[in-house]
N, C-alpha and C. Protein backbone atom coordinates (compact mmCIF):
# COMPACT_ATOMS: atom_id res chain seq x y z
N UNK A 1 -21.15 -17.34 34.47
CA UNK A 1 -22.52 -16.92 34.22
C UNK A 1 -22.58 -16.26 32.86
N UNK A 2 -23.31 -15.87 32.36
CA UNK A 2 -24.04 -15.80 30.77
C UNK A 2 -25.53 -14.97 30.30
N UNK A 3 -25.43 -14.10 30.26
CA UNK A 3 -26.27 -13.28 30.08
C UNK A 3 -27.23 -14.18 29.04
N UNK A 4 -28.87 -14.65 28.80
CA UNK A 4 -29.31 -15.10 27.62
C UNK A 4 -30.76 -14.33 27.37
N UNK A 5 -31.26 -15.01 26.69
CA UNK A 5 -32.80 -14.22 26.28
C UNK A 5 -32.88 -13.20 25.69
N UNK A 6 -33.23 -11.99 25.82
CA UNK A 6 -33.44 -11.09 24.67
C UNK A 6 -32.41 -9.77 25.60
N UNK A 7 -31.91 -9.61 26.70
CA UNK A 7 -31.02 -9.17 27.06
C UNK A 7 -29.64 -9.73 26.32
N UNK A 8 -29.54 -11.14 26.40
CA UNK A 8 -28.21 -11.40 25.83
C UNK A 8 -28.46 -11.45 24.70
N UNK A 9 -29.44 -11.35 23.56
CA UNK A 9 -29.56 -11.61 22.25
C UNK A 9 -29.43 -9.69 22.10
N UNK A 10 -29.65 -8.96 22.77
CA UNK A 10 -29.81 -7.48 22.09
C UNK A 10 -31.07 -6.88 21.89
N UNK A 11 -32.17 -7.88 22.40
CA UNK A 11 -33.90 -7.49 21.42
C UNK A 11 -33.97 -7.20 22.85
N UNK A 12 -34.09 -7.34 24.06
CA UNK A 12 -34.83 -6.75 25.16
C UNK A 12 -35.54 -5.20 25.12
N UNK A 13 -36.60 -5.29 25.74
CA UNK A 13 -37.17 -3.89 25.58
C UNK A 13 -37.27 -3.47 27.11
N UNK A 14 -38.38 -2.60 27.31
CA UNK A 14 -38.70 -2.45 29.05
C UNK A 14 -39.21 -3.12 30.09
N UNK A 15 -39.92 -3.94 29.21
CA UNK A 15 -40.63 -5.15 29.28
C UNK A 15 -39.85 -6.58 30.08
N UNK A 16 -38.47 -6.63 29.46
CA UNK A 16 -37.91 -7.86 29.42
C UNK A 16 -37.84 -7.97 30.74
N UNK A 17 -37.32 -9.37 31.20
CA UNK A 17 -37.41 -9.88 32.61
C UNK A 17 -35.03 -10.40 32.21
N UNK A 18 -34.77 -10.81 32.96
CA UNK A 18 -33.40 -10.96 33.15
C UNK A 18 -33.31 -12.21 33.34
N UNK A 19 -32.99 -12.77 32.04
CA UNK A 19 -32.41 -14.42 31.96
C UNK A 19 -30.98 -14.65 32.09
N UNK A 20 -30.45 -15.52 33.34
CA UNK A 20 -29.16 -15.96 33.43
C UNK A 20 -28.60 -17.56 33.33
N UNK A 21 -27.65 -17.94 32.32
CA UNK A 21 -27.73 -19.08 32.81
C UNK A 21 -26.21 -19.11 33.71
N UNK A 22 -26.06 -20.43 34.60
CA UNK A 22 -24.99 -20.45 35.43
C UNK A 22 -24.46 -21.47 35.35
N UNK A 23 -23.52 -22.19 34.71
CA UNK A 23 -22.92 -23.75 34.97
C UNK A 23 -22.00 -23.52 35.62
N UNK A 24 -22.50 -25.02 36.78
CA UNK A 24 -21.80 -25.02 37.75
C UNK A 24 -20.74 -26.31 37.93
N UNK A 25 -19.83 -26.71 38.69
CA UNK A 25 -19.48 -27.97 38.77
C UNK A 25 -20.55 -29.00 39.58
N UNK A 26 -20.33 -29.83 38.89
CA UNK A 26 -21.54 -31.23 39.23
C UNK A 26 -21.10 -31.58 40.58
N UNK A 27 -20.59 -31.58 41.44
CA UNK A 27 -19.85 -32.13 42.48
C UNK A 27 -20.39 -30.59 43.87
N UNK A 28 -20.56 -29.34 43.31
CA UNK A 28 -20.86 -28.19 43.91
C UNK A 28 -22.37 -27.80 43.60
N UNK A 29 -23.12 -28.65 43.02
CA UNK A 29 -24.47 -28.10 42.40
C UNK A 29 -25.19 -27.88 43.66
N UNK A 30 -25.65 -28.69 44.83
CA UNK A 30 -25.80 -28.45 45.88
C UNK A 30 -25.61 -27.31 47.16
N UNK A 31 -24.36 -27.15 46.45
CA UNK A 31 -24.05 -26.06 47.45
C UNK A 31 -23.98 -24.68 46.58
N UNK A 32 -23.49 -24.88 45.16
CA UNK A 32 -24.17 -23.54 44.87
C UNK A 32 -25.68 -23.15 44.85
N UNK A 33 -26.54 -24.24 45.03
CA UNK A 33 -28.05 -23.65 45.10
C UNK A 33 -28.29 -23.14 46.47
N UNK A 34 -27.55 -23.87 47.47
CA UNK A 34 -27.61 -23.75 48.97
C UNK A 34 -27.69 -21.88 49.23
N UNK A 35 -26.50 -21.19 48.01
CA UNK A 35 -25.66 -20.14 48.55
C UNK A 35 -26.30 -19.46 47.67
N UNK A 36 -26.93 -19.56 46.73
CA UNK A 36 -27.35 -18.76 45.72
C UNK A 36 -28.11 -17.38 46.17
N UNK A 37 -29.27 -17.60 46.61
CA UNK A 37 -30.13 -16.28 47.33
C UNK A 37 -29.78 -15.68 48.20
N UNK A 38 -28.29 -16.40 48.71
CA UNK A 38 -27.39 -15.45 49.74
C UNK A 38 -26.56 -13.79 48.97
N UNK A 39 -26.24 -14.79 47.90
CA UNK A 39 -25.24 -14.02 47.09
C UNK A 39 -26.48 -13.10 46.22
N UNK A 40 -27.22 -13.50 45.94
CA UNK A 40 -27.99 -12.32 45.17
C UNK A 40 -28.39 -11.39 46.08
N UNK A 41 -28.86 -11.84 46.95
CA UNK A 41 -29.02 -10.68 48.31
C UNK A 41 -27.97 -9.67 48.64
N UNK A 42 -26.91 -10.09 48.21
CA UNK A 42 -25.96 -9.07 48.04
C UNK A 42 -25.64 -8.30 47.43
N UNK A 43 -26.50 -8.72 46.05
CA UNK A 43 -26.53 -7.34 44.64
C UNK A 43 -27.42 -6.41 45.14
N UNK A 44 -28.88 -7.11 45.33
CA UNK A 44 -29.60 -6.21 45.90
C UNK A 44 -30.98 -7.11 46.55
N UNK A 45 -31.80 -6.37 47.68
CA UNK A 45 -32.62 -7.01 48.78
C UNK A 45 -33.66 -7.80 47.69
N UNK A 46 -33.50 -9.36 47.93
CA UNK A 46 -34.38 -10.25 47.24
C UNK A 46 -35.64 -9.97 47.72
N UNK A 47 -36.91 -9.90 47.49
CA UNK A 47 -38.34 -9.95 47.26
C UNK A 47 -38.75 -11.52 47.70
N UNK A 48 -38.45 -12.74 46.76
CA UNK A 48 -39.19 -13.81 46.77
C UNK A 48 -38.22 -14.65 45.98
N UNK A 49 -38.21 -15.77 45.98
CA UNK A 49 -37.41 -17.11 45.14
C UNK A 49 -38.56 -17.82 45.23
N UNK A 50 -39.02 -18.43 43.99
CA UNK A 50 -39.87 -19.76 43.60
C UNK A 50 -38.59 -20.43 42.55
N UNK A 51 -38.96 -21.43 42.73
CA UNK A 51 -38.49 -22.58 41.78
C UNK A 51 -39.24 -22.93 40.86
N UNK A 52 -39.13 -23.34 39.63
CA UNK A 52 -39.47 -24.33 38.88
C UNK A 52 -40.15 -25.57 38.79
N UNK A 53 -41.43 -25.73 39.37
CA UNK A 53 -41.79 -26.84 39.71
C UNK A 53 -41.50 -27.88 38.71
N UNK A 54 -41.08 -27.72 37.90
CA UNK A 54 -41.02 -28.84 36.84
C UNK A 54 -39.44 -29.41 36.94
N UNK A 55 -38.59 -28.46 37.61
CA UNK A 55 -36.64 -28.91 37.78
C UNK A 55 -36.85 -29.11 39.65
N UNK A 56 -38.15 -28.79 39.71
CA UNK A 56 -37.56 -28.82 41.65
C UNK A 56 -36.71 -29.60 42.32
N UNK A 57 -36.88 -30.70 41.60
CA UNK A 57 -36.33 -31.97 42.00
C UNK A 57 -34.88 -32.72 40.97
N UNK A 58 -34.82 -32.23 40.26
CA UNK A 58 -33.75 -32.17 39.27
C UNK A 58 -32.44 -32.61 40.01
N UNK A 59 -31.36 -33.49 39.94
CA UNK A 59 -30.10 -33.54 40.50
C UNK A 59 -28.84 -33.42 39.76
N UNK A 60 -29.58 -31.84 38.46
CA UNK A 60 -28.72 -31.77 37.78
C UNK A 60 -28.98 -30.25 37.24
N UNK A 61 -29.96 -29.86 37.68
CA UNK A 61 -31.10 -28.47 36.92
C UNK A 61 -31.71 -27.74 37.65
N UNK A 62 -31.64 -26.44 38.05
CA UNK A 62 -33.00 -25.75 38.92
C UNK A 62 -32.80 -24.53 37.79
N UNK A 63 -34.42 -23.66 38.37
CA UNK A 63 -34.35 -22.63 37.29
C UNK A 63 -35.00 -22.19 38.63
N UNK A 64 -34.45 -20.99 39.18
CA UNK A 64 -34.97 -19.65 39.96
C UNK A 64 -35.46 -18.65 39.86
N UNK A 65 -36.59 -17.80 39.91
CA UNK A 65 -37.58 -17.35 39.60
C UNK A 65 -37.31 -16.07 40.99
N UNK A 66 -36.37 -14.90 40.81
CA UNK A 66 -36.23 -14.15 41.75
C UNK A 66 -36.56 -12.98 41.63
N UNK A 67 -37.82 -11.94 42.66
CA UNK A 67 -37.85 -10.87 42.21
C UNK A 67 -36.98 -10.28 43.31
N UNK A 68 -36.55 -9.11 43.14
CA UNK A 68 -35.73 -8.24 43.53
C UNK A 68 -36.55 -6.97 44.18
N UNK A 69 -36.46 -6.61 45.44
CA UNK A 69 -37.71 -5.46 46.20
C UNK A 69 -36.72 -4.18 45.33
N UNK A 70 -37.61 -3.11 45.26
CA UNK A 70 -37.61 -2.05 44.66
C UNK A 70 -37.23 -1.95 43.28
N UNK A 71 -37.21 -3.56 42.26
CA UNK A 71 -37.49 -3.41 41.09
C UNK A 71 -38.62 -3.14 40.39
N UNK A 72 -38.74 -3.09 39.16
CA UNK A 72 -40.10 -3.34 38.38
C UNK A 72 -39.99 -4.74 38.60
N UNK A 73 -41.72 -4.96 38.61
CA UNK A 73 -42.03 -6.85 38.24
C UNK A 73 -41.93 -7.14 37.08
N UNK A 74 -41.45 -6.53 36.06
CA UNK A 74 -41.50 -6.68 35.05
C UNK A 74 -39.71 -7.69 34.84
N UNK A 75 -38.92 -6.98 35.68
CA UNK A 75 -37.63 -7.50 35.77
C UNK A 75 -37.34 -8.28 36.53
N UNK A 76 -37.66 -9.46 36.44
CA UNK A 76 -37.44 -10.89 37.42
C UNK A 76 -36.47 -11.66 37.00
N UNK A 77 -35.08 -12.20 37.42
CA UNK A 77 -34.23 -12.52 37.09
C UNK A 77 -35.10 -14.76 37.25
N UNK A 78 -34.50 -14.21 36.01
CA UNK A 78 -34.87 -16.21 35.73
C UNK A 78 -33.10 -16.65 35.73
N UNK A 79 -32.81 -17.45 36.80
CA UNK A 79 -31.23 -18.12 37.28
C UNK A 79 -31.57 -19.63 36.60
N UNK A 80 -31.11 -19.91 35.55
CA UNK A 80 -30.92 -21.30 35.34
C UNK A 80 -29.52 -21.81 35.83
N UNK A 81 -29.93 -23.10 36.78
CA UNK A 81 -28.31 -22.87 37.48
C UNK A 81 -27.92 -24.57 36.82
N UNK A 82 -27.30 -24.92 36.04
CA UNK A 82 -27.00 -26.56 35.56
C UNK A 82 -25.41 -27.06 35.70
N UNK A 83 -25.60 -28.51 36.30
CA UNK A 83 -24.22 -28.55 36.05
C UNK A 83 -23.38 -28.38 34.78
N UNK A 84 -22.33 -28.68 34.94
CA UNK A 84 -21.50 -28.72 33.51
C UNK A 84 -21.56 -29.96 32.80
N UNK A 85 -21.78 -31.17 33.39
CA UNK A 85 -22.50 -32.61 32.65
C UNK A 85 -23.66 -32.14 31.61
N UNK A 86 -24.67 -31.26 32.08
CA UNK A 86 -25.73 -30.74 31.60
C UNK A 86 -25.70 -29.85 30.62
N UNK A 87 -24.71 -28.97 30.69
CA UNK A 87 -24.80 -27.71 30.34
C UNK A 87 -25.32 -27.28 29.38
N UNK A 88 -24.95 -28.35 27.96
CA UNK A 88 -25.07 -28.05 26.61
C UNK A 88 -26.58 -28.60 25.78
N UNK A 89 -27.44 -29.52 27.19
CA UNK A 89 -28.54 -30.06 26.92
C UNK A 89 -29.75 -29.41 27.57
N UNK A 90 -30.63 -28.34 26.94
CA UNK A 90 -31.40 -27.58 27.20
C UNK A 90 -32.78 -28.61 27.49
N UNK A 91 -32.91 -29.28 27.55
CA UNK A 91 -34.10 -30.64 27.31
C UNK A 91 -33.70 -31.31 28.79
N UNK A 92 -32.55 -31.53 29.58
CA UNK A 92 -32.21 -31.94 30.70
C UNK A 92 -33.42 -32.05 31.42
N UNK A 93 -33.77 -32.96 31.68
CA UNK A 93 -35.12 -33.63 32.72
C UNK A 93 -36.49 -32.82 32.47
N UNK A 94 -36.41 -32.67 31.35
CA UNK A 94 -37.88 -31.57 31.11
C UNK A 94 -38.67 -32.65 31.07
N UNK A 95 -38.61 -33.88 30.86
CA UNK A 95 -39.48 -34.83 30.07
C UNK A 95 -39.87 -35.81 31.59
N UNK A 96 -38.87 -35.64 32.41
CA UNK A 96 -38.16 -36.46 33.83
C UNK A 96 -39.60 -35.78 34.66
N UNK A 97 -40.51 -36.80 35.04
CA UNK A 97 -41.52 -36.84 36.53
C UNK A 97 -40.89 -37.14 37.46
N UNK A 98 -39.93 -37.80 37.96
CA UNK A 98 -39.39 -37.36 39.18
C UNK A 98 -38.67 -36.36 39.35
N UNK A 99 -38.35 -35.43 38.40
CA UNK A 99 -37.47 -33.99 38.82
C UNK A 99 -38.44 -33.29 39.05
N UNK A 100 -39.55 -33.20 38.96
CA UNK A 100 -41.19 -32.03 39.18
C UNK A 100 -41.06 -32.38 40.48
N UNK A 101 -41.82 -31.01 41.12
CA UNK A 101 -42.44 -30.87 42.28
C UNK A 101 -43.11 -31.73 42.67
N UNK A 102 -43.54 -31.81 43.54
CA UNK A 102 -45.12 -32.48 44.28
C UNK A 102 -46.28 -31.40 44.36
N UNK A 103 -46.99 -31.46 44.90
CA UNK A 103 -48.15 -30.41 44.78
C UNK A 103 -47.73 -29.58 45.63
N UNK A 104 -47.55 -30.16 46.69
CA UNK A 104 -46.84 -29.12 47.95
C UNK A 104 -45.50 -28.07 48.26
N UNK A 105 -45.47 -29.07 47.33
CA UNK A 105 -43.87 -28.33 47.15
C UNK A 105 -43.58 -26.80 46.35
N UNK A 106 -44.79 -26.49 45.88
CA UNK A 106 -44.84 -25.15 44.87
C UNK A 106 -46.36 -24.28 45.24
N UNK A 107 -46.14 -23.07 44.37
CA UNK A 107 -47.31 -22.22 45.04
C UNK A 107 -47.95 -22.31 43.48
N UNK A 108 -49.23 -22.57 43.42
CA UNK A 108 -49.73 -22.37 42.09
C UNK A 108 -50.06 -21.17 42.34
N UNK A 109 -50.88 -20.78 43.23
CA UNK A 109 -51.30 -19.01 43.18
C UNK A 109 -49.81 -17.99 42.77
N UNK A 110 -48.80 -18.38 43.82
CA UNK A 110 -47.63 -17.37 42.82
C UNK A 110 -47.29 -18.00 41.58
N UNK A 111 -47.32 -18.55 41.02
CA UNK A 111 -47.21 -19.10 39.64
C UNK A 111 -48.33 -18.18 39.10
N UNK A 112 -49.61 -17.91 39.17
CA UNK A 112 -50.39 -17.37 38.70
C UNK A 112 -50.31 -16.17 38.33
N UNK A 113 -49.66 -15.73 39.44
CA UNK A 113 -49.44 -14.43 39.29
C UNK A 113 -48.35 -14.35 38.38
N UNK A 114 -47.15 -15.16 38.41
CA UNK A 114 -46.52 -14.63 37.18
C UNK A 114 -47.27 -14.94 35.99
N UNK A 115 -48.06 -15.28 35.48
CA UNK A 115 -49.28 -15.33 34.58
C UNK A 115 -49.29 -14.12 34.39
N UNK A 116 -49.84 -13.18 35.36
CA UNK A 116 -50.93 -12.20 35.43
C UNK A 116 -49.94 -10.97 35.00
N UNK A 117 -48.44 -10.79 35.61
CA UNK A 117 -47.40 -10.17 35.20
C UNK A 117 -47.10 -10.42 33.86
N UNK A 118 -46.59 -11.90 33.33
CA UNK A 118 -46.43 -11.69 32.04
C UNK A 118 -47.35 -11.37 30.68
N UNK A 119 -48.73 -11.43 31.30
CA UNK A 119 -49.81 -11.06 30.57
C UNK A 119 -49.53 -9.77 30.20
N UNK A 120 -49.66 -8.85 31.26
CA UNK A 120 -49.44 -7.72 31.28
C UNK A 120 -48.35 -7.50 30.26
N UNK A 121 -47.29 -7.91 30.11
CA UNK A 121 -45.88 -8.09 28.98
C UNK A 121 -46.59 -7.96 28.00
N UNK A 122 -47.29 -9.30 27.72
CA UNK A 122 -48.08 -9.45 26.50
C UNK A 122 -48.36 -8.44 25.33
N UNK A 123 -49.60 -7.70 26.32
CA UNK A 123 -50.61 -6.69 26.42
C UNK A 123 -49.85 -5.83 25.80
N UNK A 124 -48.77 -4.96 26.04
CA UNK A 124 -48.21 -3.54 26.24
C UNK A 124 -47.22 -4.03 24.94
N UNK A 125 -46.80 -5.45 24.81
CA UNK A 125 -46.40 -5.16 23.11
C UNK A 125 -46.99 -6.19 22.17
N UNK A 126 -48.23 -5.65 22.10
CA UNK A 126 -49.37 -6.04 21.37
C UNK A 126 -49.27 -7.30 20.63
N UNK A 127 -49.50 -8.52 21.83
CA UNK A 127 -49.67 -9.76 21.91
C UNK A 127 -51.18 -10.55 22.29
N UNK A 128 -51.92 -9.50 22.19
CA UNK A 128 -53.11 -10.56 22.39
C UNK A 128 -53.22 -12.01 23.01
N UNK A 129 -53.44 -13.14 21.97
CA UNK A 129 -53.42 -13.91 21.89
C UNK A 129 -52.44 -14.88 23.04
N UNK A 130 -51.09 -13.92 22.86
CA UNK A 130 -50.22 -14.56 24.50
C UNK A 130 -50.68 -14.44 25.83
N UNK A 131 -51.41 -13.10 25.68
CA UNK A 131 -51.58 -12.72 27.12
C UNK A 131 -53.07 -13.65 27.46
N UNK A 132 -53.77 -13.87 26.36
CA UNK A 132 -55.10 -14.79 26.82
C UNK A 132 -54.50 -15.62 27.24
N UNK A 133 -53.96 -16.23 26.57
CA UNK A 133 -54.09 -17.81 26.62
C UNK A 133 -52.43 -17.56 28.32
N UNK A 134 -51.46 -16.90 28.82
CA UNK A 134 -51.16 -16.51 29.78
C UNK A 134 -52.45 -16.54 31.42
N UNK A 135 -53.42 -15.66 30.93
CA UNK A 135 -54.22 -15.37 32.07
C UNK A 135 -55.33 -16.47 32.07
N UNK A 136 -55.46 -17.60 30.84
CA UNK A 136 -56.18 -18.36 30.91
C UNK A 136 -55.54 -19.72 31.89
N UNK A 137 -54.46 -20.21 31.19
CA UNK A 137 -53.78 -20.79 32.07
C UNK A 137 -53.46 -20.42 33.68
N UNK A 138 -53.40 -19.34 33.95
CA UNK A 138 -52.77 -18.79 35.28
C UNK A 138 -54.54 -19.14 36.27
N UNK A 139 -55.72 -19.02 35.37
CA UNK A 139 -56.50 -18.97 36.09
C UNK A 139 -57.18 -20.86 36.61
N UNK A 140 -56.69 -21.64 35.56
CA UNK A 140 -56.68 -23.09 35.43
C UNK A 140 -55.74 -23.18 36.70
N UNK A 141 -55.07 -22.89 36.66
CA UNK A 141 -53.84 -23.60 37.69
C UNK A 141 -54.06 -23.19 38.73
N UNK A 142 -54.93 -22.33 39.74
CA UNK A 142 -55.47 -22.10 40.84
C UNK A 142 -57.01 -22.70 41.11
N UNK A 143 -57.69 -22.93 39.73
CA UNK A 143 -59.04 -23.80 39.82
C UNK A 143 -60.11 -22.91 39.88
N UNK A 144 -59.28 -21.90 39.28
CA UNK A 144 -60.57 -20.56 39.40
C UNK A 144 -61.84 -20.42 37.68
N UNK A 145 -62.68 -20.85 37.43
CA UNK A 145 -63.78 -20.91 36.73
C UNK A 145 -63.72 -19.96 35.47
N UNK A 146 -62.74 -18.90 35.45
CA UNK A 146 -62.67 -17.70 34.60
C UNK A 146 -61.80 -18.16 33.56
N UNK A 147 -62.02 -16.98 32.54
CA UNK A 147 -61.35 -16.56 31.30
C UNK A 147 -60.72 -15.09 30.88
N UNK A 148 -59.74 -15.19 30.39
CA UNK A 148 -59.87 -13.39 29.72
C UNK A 148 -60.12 -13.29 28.96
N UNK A 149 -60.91 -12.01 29.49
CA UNK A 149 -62.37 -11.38 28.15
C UNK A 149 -61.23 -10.64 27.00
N UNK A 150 -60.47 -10.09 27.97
CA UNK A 150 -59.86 -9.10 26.53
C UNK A 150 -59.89 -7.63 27.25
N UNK A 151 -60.57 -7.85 28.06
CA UNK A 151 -60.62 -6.39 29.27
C UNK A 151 -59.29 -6.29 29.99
N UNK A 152 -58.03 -6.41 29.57
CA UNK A 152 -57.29 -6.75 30.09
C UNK A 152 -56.88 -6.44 31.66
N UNK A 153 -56.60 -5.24 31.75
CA UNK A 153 -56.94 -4.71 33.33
C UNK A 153 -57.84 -5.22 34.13
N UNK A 154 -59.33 -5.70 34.03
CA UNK A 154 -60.00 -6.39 34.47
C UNK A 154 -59.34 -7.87 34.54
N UNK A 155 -59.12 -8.39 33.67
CA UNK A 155 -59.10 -9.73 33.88
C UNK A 155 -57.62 -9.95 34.56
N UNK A 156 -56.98 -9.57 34.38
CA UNK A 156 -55.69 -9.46 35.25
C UNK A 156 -55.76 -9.11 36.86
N UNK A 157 -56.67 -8.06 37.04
CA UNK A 157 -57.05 -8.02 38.22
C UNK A 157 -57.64 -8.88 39.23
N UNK A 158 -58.76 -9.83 38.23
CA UNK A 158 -59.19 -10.69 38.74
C UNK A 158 -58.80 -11.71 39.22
N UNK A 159 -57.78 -12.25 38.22
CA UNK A 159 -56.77 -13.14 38.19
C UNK A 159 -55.69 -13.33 39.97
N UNK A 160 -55.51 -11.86 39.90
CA UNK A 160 -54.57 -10.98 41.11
C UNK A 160 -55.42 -11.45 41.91
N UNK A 161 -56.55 -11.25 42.26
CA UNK A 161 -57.67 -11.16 43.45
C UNK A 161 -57.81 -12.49 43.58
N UNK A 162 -57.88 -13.57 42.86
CA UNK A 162 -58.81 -15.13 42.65
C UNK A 162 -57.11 -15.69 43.61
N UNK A 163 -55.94 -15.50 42.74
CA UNK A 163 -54.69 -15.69 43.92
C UNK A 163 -54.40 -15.85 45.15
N UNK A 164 -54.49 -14.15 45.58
CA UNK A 164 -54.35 -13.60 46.66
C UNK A 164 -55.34 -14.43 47.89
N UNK A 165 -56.75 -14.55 47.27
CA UNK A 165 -57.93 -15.11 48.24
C UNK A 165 -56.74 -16.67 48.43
N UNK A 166 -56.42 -17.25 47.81
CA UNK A 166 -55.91 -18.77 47.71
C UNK A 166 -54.63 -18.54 48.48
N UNK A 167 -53.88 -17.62 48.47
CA UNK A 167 -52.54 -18.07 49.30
C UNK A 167 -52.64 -16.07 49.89
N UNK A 168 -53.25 -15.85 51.12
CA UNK A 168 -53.66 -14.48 51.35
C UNK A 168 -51.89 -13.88 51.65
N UNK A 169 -50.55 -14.99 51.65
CA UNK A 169 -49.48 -13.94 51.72
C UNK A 169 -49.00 -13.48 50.95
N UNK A 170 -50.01 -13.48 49.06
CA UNK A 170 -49.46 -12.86 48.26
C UNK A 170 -50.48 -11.98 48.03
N UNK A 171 -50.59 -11.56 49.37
CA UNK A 171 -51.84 -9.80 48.46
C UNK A 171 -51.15 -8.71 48.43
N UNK A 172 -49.83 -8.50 49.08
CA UNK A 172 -49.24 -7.48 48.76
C UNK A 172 -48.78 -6.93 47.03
N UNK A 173 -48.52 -8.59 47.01
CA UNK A 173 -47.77 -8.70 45.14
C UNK A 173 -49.20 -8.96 44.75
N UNK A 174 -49.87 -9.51 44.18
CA UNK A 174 -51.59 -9.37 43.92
C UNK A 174 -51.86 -7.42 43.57
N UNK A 175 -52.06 -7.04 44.71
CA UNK A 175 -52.10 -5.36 44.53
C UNK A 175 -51.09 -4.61 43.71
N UNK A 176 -50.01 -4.95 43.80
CA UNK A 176 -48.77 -4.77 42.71
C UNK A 176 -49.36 -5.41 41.88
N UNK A 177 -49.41 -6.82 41.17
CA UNK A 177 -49.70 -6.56 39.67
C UNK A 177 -50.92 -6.11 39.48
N UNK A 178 -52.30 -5.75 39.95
CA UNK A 178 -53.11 -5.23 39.51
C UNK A 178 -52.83 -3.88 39.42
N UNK A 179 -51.90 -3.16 39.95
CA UNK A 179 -51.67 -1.46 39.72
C UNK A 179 -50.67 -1.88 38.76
N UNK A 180 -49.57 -2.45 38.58
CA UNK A 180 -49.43 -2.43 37.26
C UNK A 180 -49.81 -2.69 36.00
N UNK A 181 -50.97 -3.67 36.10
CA UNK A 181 -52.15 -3.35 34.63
C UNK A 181 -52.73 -2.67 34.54
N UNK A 182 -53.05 -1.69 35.51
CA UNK A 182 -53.58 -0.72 35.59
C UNK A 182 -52.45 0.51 34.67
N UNK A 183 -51.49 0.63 35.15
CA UNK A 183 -50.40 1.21 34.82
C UNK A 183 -50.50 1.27 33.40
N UNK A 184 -50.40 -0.36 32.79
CA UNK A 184 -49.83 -0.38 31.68
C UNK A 184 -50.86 -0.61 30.39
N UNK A 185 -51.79 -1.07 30.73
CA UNK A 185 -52.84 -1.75 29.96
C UNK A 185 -54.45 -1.41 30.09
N UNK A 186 -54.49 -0.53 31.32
CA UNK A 186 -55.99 0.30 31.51
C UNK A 186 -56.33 -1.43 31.85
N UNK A 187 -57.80 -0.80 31.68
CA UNK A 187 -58.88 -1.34 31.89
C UNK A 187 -59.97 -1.41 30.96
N UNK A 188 -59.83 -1.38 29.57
CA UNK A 188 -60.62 -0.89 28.55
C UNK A 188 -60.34 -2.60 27.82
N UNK A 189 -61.83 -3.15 27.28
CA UNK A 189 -61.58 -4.05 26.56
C UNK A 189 -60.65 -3.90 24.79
N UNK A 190 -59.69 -5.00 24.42
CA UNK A 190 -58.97 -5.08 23.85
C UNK A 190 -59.77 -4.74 22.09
């Protein structure tokens, strides 16, 4: 395993989320994904695993999307797990429609919400422009009619709320990221 992103580069701030990559043997890729959320459960009590809808299907690539209960949401460990055939090719089935999900197969509302979380990122180190076009997308991909104004707390909230109504078992996390834009970013237009 391999520490990467701005943790392994040195630039991480408070902000950062925890990028890992993992090459595995091609012959064990299966069964290390099998065992994976076992073994993290053992560092500490997992929260949630989403996948990657775009590697879901990959027979060479997944990227895991894990929050961890009693972390910040801000610190979500992203597990890129690839074989060793793969390892050195960052492009590996990105381009590949049969490695994507199906519709069913993924939650766009929690996808949204990591929208609404990394907006919040955005926001707090004065990114504008990321965090729109973040909460704009997050709100496209649930089919919800809105935009962000720039009110950031508001529109993040909304975002949280437009979710939560769409898949009601994420209102716990919904209420979490709206108290954390609240937290971090008020409610005052930008």
């Amino acid at each position: 395993m391999e520490l990467t992103g701005s943790l392994g580069s040195g630039t991480a701030d408070a902000f950062s989320d925890i990028d890992i990559a993992w090459v595995v043997p091609d012959t064990r890729f299966p069964d290390c994904l099998d065992r994976a959320v076992a073994v993290l459960g053992g560092v500490r009590p997992v929260d949630s695993v989403r996948l990657d809808p775009d590697f879901y299907r990959s027979d060479r690539r997944r990227l895991l999307f894990v929050r961890f209960a009693g972390v910040p949401l801000f610190w979500r460990l992203d597990l890129d797990v690839r074989t060793a055939s793969v390892a050195d090719d960052p492009h590996y089935d990105a381009e590949n429609p049969a490695a994507r999900a199906r519709d069913d197969e993924w939650s766009r509302p929690a996808s949204a919400l990591a929208n609404a979380i990394g907006a919040v990122k955005a926001v707090a180190r004065n990114r504008d422009d990321e965090a729109r076009g973040l909460l704009d997308r997050g709100f496209a991909r649930i089919g919800e009619n809105d935009r962000a104004s720039g009110a950031w707390g508001h529109d993040v909230a909304r975002l949280a709320h437009a979710a939560a109504l769409r898949e009601p078992s994420l209102s716990d996390l919904a209420a979490q990221v709206t108290a954390l834009a609240a937290h971090h970013v008020g409610s005052s237009a930008a």
